[in-house]
PDB file of N, CA and C in Angstrom:
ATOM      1  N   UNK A   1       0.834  -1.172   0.000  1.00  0.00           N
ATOM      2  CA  UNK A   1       0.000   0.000   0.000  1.00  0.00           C
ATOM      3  C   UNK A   1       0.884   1.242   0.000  1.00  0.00           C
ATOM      4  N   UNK A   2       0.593   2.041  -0.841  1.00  0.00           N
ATOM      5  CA  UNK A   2       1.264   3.726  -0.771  1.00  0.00           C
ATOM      6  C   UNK A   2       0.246   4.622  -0.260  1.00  0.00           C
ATOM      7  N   UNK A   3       1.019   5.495   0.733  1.00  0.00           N
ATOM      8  CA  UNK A   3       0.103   6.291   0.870  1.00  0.00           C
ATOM      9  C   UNK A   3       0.486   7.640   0.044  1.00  0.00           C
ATOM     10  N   UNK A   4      -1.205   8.025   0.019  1.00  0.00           N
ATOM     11  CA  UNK A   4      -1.282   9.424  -1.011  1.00  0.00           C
ATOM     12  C   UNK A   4      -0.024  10.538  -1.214  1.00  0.00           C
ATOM     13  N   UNK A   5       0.089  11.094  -2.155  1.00  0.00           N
ATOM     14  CA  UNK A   5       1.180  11.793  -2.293  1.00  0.00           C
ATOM     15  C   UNK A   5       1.195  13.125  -1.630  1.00  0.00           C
ATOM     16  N   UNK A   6       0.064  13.653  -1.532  1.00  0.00           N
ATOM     17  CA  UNK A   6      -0.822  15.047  -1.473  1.00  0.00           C
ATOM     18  C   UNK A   6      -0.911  14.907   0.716  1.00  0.00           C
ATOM     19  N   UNK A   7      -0.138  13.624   0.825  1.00  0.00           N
ATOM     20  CA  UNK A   7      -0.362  14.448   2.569  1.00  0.00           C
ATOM     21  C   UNK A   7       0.917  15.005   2.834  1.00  0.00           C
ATOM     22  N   UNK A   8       0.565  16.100   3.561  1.00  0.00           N
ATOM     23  CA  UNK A   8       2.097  16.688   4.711  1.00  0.00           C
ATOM     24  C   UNK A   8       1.680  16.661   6.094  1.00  0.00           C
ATOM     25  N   UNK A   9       3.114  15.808   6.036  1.00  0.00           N
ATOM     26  CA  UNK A   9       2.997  15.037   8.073  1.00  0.00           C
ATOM     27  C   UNK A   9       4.356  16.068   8.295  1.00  0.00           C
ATOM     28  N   UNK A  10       3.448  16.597   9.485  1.00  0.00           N
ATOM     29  CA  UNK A  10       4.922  16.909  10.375  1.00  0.00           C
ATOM     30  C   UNK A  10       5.285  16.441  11.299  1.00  0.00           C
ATOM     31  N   UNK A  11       6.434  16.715  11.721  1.00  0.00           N
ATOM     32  CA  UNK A  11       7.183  15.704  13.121  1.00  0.00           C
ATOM     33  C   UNK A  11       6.662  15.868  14.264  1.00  0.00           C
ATOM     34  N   UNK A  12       5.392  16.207  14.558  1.00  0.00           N
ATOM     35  CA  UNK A  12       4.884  16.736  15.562  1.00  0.00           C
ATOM     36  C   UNK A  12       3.224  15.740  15.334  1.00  0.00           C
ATOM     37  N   UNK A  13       3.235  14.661  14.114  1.00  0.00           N
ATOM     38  CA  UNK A  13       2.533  13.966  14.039  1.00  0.00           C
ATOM     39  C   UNK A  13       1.006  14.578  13.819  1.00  0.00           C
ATOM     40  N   UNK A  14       0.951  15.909  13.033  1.00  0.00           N
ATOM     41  CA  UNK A  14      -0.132  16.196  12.389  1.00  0.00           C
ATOM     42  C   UNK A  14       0.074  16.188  10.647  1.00  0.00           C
ATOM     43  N   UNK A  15      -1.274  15.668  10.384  1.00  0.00           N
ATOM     44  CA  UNK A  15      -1.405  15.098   9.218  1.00  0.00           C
ATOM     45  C   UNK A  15      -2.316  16.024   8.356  1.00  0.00           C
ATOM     46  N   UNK A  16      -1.989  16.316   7.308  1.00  0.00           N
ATOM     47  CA  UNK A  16      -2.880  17.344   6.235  1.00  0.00           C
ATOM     48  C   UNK A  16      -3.028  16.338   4.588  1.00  0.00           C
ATOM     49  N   UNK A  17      -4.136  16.353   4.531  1.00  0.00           N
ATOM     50  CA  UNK A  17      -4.850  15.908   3.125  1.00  0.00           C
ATOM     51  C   UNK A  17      -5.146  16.694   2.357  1.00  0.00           C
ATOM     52  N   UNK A  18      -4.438  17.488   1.292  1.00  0.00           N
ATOM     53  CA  UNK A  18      -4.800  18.823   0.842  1.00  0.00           C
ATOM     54  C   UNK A  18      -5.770  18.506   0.120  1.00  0.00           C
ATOM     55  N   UNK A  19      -6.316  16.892  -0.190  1.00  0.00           N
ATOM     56  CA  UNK A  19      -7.264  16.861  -1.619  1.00  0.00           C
ATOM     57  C   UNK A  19      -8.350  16.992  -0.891  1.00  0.00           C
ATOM     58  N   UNK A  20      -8.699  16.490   0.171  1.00  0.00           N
ATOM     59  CA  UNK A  20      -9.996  16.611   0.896  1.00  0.00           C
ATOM     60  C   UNK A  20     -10.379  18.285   2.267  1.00  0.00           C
ATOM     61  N   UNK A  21      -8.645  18.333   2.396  1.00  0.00           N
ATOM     62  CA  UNK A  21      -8.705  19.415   3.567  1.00  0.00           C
ATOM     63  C   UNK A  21      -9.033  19.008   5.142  1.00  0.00           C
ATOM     64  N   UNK A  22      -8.855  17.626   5.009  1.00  0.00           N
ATOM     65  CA  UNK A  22      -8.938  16.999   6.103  1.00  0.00           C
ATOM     66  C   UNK A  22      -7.401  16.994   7.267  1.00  0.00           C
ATOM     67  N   UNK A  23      -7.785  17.107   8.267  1.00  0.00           N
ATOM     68  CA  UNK A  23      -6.636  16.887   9.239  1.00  0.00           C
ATOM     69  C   UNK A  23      -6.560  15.986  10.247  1.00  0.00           C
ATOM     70  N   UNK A  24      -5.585  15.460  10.697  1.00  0.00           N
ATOM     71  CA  UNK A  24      -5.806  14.194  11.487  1.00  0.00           C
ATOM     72  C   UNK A  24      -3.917  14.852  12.527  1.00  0.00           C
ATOM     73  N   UNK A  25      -4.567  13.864  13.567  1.00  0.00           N
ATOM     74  CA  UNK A  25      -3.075  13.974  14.456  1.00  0.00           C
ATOM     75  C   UNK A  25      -2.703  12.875  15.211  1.00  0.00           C
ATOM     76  N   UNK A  26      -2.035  12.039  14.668  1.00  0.00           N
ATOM     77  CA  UNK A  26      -1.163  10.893  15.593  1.00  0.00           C
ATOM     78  C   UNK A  26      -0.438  10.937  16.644  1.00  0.00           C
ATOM     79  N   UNK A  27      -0.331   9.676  17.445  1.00  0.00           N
ATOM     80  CA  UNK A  27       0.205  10.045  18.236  1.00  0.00           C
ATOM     81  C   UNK A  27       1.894   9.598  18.215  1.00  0.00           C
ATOM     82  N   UNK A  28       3.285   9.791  18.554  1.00  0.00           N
ATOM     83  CA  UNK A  28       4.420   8.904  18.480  1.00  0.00           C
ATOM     84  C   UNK A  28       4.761   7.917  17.908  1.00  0.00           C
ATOM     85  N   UNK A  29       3.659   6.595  17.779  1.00  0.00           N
ATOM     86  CA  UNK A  29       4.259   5.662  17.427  1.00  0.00           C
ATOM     87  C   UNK A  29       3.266   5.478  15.879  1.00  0.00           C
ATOM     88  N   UNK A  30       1.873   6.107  15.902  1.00  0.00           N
ATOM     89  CA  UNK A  30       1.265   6.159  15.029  1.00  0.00           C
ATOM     90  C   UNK A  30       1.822   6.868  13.557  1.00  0.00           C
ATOM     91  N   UNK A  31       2.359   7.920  14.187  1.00  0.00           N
ATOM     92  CA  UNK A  31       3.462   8.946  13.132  1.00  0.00           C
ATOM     93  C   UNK A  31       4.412   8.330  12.724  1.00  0.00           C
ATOM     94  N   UNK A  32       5.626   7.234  13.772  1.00  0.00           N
ATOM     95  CA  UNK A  32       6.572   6.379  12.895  1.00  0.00           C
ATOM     96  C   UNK A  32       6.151   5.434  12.129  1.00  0.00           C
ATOM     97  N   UNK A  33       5.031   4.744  12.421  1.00  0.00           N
ATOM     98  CA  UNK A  33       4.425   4.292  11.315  1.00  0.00           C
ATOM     99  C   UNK A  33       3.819   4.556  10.159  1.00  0.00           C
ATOM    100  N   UNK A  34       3.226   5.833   9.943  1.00  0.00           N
ATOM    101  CA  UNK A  34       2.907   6.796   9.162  1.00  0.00           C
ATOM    102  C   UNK A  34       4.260   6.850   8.286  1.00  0.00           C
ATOM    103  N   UNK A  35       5.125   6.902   8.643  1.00  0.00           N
ATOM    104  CA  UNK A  35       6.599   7.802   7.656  1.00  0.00           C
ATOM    105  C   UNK A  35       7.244   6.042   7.220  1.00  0.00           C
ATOM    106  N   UNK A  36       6.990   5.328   7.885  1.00  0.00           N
ATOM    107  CA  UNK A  36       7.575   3.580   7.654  1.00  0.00           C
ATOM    108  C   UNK A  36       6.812   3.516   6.457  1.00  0.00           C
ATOM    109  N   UNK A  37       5.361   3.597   6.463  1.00  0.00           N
ATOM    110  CA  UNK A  37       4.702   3.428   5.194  1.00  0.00           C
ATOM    111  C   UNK A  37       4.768   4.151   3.856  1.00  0.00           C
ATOM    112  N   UNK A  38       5.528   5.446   4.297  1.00  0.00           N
ATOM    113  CA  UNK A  38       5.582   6.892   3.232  1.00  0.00           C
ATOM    114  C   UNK A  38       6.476   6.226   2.407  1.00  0.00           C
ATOM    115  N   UNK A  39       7.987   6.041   3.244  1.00  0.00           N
ATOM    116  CA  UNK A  39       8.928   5.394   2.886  1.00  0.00           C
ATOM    117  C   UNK A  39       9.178   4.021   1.881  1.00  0.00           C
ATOM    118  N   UNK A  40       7.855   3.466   2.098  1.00  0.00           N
ATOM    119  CA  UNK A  40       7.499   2.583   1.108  1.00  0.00           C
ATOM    120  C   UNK A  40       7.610   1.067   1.107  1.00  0.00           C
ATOM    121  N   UNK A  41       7.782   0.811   3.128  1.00  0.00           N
ATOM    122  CA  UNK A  41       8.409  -0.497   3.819  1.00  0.00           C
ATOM    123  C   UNK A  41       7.243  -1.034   3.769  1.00  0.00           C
ATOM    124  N   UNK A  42       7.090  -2.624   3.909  1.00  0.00           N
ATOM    125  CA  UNK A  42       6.049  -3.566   3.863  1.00  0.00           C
ATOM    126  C   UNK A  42       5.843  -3.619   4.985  1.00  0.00           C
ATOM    127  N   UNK A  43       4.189  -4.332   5.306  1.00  0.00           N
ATOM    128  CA  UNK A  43       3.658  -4.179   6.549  1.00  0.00           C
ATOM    129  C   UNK A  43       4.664  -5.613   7.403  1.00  0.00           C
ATOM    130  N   UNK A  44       5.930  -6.688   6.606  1.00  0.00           N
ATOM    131  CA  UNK A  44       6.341  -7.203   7.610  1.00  0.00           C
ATOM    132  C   UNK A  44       7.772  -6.490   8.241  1.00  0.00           C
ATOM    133  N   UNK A  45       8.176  -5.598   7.027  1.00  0.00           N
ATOM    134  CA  UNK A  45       9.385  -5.143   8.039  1.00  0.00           C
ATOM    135  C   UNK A  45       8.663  -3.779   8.449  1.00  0.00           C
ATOM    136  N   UNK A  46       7.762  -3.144   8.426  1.00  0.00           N
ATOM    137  CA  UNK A  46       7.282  -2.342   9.808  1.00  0.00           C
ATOM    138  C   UNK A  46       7.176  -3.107  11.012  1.00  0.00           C
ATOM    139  N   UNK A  47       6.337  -4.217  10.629  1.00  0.00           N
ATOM    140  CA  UNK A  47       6.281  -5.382  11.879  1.00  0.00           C
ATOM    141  C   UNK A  47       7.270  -5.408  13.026  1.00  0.00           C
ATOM    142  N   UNK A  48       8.595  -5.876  11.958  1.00  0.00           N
ATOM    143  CA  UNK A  48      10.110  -6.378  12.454  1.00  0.00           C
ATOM    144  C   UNK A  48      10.503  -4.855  13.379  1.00  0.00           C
ATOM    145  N   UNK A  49      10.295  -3.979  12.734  1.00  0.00           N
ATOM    146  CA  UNK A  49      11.149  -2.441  13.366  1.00  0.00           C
ATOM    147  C   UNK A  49      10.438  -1.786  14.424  1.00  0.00           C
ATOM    148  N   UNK A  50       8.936  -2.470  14.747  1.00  0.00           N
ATOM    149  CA  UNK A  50       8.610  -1.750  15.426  1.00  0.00           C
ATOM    150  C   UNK A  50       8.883  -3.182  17.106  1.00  0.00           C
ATOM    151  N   UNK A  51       8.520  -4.472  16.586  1.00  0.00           N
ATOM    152  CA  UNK A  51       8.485  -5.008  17.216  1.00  0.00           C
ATOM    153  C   UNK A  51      10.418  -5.191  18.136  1.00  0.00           C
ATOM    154  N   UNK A  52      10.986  -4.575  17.387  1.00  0.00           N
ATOM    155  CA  UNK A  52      12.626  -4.851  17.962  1.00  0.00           C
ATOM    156  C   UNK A  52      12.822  -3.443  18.671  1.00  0.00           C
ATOM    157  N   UNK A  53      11.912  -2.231  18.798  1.00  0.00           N
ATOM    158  CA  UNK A  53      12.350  -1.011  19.326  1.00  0.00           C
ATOM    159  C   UNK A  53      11.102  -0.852  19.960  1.00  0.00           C
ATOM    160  N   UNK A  54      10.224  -1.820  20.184  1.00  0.00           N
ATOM    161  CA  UNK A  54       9.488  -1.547  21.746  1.00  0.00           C
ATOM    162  C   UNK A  54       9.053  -2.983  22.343  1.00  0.00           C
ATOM    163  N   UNK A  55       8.532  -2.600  23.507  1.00  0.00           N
ATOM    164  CA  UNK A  55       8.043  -3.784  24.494  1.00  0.00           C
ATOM    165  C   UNK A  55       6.426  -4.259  23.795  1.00  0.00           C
ATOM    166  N   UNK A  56       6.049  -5.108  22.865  1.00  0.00           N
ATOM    167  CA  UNK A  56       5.084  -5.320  22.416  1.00  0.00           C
ATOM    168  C   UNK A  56       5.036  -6.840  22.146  1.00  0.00           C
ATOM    169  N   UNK A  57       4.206  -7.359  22.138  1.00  0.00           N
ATOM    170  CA  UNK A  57       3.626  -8.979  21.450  1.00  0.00           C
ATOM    171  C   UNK A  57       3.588  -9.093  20.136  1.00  0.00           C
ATOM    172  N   UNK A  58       3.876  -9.960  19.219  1.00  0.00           N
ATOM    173  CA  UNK A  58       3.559 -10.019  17.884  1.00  0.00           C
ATOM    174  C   UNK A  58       1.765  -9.672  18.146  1.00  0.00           C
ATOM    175  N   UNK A  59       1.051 -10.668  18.635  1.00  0.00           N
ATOM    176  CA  UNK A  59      -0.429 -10.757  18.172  1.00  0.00           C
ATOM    177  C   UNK A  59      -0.577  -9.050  18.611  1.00  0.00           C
ATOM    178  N   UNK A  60      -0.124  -8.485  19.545  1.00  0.00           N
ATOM    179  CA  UNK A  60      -0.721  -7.003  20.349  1.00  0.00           C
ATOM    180  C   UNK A  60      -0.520  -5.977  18.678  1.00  0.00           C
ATOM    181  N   UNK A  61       0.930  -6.563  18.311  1.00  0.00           N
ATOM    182  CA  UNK A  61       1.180  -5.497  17.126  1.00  0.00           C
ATOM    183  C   UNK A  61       0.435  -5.634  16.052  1.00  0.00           C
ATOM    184  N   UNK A  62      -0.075  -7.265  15.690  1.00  0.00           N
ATOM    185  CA  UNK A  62      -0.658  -7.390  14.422  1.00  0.00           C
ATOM    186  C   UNK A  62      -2.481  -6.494  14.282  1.00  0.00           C
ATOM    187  N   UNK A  63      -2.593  -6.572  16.131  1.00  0.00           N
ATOM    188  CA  UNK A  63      -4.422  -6.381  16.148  1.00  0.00           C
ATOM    189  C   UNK A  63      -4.415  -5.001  16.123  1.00  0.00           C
ATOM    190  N   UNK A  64      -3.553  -4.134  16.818  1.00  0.00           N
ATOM    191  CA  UNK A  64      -3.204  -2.745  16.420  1.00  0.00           C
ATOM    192  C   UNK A  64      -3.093  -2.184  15.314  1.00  0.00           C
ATOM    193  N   UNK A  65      -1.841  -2.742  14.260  1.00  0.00           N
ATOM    194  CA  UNK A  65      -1.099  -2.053  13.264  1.00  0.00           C
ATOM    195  C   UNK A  65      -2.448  -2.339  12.368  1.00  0.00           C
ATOM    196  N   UNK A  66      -3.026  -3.356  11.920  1.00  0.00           N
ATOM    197  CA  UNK A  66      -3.693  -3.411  10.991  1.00  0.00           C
ATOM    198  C   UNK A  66      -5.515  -2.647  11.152  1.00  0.00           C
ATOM    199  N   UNK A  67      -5.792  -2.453  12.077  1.00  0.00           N
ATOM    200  CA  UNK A  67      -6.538  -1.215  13.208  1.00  0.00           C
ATOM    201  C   UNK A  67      -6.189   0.064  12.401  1.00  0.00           C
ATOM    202  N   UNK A  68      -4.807   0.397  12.813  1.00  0.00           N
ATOM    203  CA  UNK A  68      -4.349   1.730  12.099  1.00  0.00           C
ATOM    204  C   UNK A  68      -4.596   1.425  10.782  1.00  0.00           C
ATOM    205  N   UNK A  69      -4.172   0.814  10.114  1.00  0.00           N
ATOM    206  CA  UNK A  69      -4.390   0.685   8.638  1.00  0.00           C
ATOM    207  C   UNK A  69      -5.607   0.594   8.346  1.00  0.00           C
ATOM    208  N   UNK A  70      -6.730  -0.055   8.649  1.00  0.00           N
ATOM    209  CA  UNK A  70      -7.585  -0.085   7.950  1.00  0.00           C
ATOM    210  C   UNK A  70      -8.044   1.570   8.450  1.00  0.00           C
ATOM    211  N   UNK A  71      -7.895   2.226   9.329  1.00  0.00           N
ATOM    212  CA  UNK A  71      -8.221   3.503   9.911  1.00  0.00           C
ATOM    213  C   UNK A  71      -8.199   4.532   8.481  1.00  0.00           C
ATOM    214  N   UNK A  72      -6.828   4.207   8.074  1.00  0.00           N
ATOM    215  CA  UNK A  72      -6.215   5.069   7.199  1.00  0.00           C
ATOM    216  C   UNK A  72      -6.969   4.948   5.974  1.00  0.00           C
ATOM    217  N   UNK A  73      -7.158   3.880   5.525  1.00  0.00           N
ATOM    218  CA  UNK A  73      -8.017   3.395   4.207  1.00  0.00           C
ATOM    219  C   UNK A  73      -9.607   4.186   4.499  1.00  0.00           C
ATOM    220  N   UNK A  74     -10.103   3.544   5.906  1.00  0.00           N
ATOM    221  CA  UNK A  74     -11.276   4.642   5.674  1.00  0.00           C
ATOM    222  C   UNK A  74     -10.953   6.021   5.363  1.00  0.00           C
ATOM    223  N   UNK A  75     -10.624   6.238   5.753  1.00  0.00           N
ATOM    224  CA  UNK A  75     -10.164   7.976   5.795  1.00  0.00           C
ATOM    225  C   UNK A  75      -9.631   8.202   4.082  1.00  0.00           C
ATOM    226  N   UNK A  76      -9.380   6.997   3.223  1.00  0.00           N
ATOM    227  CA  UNK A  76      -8.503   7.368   1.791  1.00  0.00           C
ATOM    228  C   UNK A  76      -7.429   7.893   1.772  1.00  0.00           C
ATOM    229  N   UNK A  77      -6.497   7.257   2.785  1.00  0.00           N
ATOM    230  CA  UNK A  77      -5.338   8.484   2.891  1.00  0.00           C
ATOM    231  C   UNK A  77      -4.329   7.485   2.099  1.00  0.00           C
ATOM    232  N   UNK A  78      -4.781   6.267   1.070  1.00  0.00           N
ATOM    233  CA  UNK A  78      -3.725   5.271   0.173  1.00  0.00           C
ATOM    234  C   UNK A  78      -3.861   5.796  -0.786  1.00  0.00           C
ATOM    235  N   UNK A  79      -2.886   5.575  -2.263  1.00  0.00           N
ATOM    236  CA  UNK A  79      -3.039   5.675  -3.711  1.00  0.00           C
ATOM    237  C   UNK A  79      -4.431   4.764  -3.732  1.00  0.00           C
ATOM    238  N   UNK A  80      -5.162   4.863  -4.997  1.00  0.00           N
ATOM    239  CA  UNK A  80      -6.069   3.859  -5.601  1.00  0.00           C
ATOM    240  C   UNK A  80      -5.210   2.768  -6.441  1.00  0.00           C
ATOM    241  N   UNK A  81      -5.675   1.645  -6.196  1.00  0.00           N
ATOM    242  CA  UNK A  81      -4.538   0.749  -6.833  1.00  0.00           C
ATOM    243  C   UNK A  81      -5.465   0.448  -8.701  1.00  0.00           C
TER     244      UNK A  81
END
């Protein structure tokens, strides 16, 4: 999945959709995941990077991360494939 070209995230984990004018604000770990995906990493080495730089469970990360993701899809914040 890519996300849209048209957002600007700042390091402060607010999010702008200029096509819709929508704004959204993450929190820390939601934002490194946000920029893991910009970057263009697959959902298993986000997996791997997030799961080796915090205290988390595989199952805790899988029921979360994919939570956020589908979050994001409602919202349309992917390319259309």
């Amino acid at each position: 999945m890519e996300l849209r070209k048209n957002l600007a995230i700042s390091d402060t984990g607010f999010v702008f959709d200029a096509a819709s004018g929508e704004s959204y604000s993450l929190n820390p770990i939601g934002l490194e995941i946000l920029n893991h995906l910009k970057s263009g990493l697959k959902d298993e080495e986000i997996r791997e990077k997030i799961l080796e730089k915090y205290d988390v469970d595989e199952s805790t990360f899988d029921l979360v991360y994919f939570d956020f993701v589908r979050t994001l899809q409602h919202f349309d914040l992917f390319e259309k494939s």
